[in-house]
PDB file of N, CA and C in Angstrom:
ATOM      1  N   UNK A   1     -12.114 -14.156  16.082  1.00  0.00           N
ATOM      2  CA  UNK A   1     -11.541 -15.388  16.578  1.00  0.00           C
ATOM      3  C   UNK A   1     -10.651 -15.055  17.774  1.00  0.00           C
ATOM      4  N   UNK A   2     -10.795 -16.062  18.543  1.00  0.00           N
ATOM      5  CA  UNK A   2     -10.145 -15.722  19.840  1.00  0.00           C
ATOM      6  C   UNK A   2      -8.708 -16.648  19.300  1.00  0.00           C
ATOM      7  N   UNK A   3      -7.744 -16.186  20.304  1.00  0.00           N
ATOM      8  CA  UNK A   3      -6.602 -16.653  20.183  1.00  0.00           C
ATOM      9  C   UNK A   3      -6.557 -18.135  20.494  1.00  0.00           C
ATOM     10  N   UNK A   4      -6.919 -18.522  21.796  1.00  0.00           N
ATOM     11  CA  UNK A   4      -7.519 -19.858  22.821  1.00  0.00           C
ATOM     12  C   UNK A   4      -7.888 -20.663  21.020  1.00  0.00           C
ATOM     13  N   UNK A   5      -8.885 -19.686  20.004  1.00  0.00           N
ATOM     14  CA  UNK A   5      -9.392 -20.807  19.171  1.00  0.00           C
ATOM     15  C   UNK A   5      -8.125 -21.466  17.821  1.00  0.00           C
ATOM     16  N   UNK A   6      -7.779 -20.180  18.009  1.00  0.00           N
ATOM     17  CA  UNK A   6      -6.404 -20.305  17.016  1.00  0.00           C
ATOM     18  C   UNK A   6      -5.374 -21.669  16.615  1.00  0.00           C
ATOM     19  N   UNK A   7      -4.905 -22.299  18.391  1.00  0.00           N
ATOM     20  CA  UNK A   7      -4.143 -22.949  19.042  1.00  0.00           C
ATOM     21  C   UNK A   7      -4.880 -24.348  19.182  1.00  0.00           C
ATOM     22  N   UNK A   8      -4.960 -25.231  18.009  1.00  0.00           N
ATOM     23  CA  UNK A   8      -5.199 -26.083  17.762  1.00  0.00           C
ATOM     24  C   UNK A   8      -4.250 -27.414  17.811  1.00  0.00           C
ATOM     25  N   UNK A   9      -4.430 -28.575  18.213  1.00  0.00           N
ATOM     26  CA  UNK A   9      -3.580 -29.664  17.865  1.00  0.00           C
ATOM     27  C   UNK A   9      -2.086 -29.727  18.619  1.00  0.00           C
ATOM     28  N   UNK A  10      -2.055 -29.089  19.510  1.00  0.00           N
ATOM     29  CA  UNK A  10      -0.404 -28.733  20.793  1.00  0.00           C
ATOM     30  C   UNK A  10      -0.795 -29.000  21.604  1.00  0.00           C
ATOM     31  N   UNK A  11       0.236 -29.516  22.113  1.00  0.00           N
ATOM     32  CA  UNK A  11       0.124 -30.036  24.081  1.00  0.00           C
ATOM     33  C   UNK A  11      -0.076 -28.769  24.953  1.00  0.00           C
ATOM     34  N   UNK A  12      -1.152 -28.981  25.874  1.00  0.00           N
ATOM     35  CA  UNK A  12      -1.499 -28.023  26.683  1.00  0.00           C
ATOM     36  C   UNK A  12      -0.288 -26.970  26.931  1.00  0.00           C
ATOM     37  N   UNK A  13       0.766 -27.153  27.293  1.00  0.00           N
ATOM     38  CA  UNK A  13       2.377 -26.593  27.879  1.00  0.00           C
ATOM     39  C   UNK A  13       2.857 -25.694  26.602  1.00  0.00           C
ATOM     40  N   UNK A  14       2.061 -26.210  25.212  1.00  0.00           N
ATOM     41  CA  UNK A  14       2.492 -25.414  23.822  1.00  0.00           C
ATOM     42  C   UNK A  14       1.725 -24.772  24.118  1.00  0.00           C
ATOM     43  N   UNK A  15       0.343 -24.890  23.811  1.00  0.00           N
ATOM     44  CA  UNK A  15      -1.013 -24.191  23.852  1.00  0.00           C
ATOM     45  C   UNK A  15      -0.693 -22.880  25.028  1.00  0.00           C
ATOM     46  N   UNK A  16      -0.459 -22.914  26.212  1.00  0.00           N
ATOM     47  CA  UNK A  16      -0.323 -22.026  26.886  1.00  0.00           C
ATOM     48  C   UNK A  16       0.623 -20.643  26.416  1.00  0.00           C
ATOM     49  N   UNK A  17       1.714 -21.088  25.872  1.00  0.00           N
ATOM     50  CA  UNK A  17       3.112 -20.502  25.448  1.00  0.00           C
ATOM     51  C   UNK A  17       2.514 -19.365  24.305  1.00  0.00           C
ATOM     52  N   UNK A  18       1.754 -20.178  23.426  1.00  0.00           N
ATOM     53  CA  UNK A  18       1.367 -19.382  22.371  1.00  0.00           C
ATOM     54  C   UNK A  18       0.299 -18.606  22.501  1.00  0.00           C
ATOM     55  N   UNK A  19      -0.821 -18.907  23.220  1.00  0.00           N
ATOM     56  CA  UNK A  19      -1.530 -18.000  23.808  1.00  0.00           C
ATOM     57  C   UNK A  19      -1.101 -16.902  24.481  1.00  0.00           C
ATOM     58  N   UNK A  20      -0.098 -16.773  25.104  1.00  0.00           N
ATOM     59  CA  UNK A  20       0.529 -16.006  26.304  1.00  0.00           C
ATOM     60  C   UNK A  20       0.884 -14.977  25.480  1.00  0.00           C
ATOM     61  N   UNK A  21       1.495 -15.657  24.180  1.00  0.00           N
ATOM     62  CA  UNK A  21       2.851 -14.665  23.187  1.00  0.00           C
ATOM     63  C   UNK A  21       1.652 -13.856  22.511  1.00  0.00           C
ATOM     64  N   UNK A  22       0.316 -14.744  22.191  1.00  0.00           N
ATOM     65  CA  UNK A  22      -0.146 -13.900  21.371  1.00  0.00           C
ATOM     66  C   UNK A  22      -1.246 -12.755  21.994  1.00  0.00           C
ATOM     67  N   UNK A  23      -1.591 -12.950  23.560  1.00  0.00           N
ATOM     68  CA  UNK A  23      -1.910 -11.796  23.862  1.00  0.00           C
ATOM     69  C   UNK A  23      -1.044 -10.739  24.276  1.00  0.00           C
ATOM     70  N   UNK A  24      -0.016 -11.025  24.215  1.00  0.00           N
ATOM     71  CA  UNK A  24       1.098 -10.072  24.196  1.00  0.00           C
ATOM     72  C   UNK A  24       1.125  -8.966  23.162  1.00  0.00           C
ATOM     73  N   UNK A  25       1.342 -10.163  21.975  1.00  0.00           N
ATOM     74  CA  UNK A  25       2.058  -9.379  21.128  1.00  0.00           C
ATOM     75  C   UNK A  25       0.590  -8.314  20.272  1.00  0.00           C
ATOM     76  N   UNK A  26      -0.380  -9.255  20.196  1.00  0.00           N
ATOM     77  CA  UNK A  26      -1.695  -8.011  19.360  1.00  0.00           C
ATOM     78  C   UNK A  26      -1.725  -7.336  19.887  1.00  0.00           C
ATOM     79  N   UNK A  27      -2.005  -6.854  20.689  1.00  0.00           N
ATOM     80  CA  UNK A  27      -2.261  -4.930  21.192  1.00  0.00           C
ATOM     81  C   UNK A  27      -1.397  -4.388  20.547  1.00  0.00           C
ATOM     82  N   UNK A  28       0.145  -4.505  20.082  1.00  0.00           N
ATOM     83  CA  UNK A  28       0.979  -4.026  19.174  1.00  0.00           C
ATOM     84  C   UNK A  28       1.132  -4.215  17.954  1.00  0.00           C
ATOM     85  N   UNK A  29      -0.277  -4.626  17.254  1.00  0.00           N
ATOM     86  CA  UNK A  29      -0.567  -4.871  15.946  1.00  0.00           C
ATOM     87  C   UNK A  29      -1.638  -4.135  15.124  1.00  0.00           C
ATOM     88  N   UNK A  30      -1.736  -3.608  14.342  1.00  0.00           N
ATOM     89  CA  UNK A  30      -2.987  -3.014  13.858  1.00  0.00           C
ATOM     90  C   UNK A  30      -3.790  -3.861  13.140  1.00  0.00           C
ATOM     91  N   UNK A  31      -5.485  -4.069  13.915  1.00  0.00           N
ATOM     92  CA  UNK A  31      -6.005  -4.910  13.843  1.00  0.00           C
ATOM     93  C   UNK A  31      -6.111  -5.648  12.077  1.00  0.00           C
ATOM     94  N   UNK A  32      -5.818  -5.225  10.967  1.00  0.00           N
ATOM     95  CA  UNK A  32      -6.673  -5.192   9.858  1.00  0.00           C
ATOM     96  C   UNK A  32      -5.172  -4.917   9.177  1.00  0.00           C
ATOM     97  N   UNK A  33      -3.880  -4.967   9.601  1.00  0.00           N
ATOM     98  CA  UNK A  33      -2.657  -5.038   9.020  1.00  0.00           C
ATOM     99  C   UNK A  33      -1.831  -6.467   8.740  1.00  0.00           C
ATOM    100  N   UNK A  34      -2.401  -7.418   9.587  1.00  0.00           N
ATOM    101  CA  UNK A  34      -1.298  -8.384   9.436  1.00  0.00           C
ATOM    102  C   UNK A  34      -2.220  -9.973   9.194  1.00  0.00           C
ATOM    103  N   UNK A  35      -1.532 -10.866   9.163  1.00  0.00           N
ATOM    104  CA  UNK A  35      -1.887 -11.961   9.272  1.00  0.00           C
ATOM    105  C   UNK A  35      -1.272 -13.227   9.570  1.00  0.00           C
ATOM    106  N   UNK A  36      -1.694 -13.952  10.556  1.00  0.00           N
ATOM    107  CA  UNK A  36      -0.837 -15.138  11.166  1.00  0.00           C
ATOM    108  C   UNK A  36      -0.639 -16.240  10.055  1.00  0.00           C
ATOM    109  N   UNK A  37       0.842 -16.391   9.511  1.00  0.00           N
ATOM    110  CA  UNK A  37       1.182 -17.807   8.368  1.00  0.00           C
ATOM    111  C   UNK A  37       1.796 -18.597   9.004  1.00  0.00           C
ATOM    112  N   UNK A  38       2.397 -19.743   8.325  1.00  0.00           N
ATOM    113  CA  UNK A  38       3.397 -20.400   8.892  1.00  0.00           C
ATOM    114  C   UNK A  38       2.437 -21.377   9.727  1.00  0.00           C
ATOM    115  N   UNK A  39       3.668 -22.120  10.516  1.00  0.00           N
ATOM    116  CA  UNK A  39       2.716 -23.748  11.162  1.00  0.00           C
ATOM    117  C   UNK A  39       1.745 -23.698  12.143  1.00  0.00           C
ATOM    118  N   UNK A  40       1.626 -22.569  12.637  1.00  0.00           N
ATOM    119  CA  UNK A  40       0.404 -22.365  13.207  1.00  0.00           C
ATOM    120  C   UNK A  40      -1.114 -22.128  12.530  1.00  0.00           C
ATOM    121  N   UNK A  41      -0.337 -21.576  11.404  1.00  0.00           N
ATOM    122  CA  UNK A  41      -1.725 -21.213  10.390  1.00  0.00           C
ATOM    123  C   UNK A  41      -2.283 -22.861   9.974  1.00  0.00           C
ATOM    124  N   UNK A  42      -1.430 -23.602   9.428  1.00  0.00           N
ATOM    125  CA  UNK A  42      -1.411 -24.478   8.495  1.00  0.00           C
ATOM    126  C   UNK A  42      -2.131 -25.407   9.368  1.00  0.00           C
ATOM    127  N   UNK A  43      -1.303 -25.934  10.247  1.00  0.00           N
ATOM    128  CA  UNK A  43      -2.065 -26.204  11.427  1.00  0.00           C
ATOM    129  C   UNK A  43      -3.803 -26.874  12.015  1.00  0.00           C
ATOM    130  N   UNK A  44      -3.610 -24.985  12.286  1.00  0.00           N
ATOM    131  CA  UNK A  44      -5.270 -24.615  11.911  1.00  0.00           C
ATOM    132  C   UNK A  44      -6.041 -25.096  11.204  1.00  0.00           C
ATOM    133  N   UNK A  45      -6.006 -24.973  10.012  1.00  0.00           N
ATOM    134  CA  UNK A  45      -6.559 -25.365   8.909  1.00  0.00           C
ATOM    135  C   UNK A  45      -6.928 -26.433   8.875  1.00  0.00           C
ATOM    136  N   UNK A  46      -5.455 -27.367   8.415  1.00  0.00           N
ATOM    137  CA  UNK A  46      -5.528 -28.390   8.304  1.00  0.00           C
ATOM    138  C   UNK A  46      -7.040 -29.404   9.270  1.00  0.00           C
ATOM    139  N   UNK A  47      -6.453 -29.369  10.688  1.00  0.00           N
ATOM    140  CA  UNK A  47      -6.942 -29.495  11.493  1.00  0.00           C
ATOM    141  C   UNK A  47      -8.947 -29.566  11.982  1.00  0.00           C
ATOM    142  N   UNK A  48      -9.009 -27.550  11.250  1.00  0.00           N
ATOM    143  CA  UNK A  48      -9.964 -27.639  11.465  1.00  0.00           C
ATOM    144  C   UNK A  48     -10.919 -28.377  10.288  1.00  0.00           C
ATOM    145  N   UNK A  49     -10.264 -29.022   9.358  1.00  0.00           N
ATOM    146  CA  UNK A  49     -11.109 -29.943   8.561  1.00  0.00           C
ATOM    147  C   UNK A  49     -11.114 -31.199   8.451  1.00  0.00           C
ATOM    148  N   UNK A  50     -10.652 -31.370   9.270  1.00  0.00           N
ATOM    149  CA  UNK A  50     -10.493 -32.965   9.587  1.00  0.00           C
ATOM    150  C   UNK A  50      -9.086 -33.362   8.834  1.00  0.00           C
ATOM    151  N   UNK A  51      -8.287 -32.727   8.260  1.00  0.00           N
ATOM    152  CA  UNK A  51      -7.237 -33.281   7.661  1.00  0.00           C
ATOM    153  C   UNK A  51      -5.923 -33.581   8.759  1.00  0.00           C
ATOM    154  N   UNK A  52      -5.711 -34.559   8.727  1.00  0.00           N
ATOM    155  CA  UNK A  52      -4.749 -35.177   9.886  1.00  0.00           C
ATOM    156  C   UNK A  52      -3.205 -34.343   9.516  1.00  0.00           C
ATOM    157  N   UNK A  53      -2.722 -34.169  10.975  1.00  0.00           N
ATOM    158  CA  UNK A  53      -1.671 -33.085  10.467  1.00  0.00           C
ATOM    159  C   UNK A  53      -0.380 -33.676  11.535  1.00  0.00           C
ATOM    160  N   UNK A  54       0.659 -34.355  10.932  1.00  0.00           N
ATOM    161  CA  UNK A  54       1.408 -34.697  12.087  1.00  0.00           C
ATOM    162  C   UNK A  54       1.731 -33.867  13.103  1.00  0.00           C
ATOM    163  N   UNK A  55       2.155 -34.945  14.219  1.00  0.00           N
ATOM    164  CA  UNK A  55       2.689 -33.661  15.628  1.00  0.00           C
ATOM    165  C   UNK A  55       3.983 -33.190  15.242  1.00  0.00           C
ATOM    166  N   UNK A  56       3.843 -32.005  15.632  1.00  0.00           N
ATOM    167  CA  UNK A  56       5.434 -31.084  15.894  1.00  0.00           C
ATOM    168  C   UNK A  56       5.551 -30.323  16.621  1.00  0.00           C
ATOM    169  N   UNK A  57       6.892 -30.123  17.570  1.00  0.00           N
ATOM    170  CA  UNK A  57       6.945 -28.924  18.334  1.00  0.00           C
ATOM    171  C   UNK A  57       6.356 -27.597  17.662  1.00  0.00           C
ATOM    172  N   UNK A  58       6.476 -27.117  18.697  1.00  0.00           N
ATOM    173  CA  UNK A  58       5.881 -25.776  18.305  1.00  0.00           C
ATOM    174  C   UNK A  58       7.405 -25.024  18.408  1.00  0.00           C
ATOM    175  N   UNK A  59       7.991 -24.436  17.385  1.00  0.00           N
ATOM    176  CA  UNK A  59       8.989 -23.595  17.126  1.00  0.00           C
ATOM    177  C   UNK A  59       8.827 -22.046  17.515  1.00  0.00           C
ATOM    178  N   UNK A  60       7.542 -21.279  16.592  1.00  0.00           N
ATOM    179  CA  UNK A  60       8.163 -20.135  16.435  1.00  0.00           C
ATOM    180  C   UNK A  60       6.875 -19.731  15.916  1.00  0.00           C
ATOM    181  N   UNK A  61       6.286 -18.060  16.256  1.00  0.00           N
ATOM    182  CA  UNK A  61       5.433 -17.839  15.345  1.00  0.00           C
ATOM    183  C   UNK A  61       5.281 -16.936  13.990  1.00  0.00           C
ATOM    184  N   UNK A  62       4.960 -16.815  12.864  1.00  0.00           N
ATOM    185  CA  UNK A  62       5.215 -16.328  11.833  1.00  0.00           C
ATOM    186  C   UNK A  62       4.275 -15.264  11.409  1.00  0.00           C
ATOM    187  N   UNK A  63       4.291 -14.041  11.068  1.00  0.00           N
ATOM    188  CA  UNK A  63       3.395 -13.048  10.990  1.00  0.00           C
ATOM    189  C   UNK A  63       3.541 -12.496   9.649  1.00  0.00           C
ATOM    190  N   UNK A  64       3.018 -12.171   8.583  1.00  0.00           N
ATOM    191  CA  UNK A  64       3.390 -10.845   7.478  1.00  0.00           C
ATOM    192  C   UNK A  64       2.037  -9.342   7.767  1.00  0.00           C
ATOM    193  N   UNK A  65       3.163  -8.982   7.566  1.00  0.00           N
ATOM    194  CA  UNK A  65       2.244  -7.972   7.687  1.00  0.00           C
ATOM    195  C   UNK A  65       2.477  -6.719   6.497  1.00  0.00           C
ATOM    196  N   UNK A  66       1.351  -5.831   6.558  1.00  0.00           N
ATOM    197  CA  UNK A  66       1.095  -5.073   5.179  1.00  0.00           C
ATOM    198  C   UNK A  66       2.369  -4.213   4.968  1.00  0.00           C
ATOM    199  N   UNK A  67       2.566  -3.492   5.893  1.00  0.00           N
ATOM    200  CA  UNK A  67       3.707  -2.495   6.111  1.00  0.00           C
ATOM    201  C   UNK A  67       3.988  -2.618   7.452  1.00  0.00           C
ATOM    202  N   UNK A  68       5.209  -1.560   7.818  1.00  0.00           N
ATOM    203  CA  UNK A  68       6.137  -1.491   8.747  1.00  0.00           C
ATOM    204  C   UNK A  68       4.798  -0.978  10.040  1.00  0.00           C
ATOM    205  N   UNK A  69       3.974  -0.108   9.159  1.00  0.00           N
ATOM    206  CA  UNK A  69       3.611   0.623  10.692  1.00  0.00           C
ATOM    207  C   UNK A  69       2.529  -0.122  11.311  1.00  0.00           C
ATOM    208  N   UNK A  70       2.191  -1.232  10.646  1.00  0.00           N
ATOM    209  CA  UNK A  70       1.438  -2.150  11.310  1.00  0.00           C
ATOM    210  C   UNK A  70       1.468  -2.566  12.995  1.00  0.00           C
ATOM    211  N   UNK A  71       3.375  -2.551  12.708  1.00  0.00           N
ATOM    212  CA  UNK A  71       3.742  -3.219  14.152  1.00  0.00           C
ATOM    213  C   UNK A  71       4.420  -1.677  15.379  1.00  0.00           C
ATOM    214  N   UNK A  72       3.123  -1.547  16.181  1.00  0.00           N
ATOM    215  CA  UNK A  72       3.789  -0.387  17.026  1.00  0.00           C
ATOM    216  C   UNK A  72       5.416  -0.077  17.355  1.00  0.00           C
ATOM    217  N   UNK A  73       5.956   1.020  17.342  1.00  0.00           N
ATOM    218  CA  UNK A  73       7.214   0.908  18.028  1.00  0.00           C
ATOM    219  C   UNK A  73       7.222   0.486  19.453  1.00  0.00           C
ATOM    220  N   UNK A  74       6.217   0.827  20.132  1.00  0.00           N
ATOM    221  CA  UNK A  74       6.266   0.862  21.527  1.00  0.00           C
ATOM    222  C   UNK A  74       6.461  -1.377  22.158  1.00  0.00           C
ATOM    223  N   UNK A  75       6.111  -2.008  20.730  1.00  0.00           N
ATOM    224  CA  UNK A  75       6.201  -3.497  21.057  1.00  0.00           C
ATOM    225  C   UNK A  75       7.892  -3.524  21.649  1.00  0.00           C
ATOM    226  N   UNK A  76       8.666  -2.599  21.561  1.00  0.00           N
ATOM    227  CA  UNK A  76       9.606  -3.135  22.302  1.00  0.00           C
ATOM    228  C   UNK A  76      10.060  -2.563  23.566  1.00  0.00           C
ATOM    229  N   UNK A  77       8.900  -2.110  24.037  1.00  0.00           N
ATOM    230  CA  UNK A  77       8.570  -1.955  25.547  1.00  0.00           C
ATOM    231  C   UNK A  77       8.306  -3.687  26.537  1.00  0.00           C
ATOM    232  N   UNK A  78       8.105  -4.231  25.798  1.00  0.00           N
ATOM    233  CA  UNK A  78       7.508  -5.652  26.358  1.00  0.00           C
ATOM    234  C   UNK A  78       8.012  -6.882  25.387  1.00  0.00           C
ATOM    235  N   UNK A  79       9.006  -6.817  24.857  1.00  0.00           N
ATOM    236  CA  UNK A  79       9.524  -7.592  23.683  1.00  0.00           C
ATOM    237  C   UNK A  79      10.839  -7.414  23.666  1.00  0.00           C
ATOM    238  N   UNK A  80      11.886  -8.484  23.611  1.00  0.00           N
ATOM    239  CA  UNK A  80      13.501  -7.960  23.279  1.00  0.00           C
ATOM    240  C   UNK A  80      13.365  -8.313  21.553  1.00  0.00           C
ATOM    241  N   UNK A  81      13.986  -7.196  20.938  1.00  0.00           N
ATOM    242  CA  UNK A  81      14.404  -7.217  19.700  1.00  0.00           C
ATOM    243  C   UNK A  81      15.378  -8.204  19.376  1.00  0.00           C
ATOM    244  N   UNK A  82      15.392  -9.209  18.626  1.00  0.00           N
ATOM    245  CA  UNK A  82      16.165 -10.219  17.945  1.00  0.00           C
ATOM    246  C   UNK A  82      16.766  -9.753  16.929  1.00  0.00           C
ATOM    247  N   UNK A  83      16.524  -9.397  15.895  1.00  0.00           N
ATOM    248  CA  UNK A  83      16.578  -9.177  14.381  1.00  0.00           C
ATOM    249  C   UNK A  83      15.978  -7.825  14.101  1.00  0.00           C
ATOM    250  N   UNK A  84      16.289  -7.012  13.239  1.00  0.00           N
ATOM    251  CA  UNK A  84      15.700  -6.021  12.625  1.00  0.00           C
ATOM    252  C   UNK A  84      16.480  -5.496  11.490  1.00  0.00           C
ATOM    253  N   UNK A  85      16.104  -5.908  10.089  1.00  0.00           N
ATOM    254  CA  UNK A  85      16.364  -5.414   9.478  1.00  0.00           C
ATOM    255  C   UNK A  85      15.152  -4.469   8.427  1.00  0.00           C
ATOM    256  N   UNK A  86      15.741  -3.155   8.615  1.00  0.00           N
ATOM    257  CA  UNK A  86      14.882  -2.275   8.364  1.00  0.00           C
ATOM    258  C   UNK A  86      14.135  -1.763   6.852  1.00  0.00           C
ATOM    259  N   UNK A  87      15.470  -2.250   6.117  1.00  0.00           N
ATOM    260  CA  UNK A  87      15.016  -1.966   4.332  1.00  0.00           C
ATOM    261  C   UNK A  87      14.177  -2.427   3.663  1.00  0.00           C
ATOM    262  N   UNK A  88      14.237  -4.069   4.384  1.00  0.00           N
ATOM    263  CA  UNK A  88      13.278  -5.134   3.805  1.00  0.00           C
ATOM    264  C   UNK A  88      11.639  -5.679   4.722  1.00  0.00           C
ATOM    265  N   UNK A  89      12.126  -4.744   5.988  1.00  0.00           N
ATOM    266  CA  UNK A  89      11.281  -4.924   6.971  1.00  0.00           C
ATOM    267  C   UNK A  89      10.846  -6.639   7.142  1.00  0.00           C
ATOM    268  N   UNK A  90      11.884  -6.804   8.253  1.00  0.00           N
ATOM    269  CA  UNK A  90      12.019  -8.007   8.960  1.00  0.00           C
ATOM    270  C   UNK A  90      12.565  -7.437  10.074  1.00  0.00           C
ATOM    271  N   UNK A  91      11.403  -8.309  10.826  1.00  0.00           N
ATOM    272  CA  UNK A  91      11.987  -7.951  12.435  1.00  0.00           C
ATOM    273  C   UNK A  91      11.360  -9.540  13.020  1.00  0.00           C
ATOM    274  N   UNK A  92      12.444  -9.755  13.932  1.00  0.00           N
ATOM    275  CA  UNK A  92      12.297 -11.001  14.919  1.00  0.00           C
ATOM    276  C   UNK A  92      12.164 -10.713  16.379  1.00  0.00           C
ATOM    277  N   UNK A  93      11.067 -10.647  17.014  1.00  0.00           N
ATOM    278  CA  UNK A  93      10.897 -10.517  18.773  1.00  0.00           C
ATOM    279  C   UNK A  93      10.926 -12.219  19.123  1.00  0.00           C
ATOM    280  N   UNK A  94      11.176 -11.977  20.672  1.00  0.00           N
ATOM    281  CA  UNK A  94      11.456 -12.858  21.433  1.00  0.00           C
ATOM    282  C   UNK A  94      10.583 -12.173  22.727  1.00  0.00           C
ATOM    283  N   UNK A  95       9.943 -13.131  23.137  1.00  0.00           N
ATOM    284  CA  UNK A  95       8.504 -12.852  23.819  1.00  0.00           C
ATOM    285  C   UNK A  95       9.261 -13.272  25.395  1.00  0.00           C
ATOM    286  N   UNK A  96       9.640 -12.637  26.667  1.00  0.00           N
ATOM    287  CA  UNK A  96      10.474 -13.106  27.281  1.00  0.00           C
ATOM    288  C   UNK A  96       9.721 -13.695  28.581  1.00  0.00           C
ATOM    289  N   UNK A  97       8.928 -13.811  28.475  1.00  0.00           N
ATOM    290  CA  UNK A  97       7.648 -14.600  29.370  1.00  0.00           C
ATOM    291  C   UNK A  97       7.551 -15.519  28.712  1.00  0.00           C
ATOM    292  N   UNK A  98       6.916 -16.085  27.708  1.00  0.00           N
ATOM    293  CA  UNK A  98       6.365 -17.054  26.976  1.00  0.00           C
ATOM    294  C   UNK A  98       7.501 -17.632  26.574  1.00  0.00           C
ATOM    295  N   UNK A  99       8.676 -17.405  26.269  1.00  0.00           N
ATOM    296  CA  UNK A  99       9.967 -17.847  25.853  1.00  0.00           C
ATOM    297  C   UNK A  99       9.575 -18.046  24.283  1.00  0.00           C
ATOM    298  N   UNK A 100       9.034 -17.301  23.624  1.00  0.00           N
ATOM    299  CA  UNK A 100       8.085 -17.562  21.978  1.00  0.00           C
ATOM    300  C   UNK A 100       9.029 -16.562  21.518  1.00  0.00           C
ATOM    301  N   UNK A 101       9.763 -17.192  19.815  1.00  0.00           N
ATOM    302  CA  UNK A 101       9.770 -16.239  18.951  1.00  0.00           C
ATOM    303  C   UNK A 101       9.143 -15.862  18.005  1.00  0.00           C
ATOM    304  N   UNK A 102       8.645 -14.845  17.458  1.00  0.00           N
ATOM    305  CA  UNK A 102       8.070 -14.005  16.472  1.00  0.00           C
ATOM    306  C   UNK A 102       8.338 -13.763  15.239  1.00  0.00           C
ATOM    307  N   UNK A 103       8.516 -14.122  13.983  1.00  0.00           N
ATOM    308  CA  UNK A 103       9.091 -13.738  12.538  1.00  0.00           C
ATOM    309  C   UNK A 103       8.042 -12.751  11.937  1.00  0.00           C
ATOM    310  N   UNK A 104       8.575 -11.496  12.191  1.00  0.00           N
ATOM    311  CA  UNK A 104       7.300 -10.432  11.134  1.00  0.00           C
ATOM    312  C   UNK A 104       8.458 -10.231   9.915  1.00  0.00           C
TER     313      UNK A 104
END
């Protein structure tokens, strides 16, 4: 799945933002580690079955992923660190092009 297909049901100006963040941010993901939740997922879904899904901004995007090493260190070569807490592995980027935040 392409990202472009992901980004369902947002105003073009969203649609762009999140596309932007999310070719950003995968190359710093291991392909087969994580998975996109949260209102983008739901979204999706919803959406792609015909189930009517009210409008909402687009906030923020939400990721879990399997473990820590899923997410390269090097993502904060191209990412400012928000949040990181390390025990429980939570980390928050802020995508500084796209103006998008990230919840892994």
């Amino acid at each position: 799945m392409e990202e472009r297909d992901l980004v369902i049901g947002f105003s073009e100006e969203e649609k762009k933002r999140i596309t932007t963040h999310l070719e950003r941010l995968l190359p710093y993901l291991k392909p087969d580690g994580f998975v996109i939740v949260g209102g983008l997922a739901i979204r999706h879904h919803l959406l792609s079955h015909a189930v009517a899904y009210p409008p909402r901004p687009f906030n923020d995007l939400d990721i879990f992923v399997k473990n820590p090493e899923v997410v390269s260190r090097k993502v904060s070569q191209d990412f400012l660190v928000y949040h990181h807490h390390p025990n429980d592995f939570f980390l928050v980027l802020v995508d500084p092009i796209s103006k998008t935040k990230v919840d892994i």
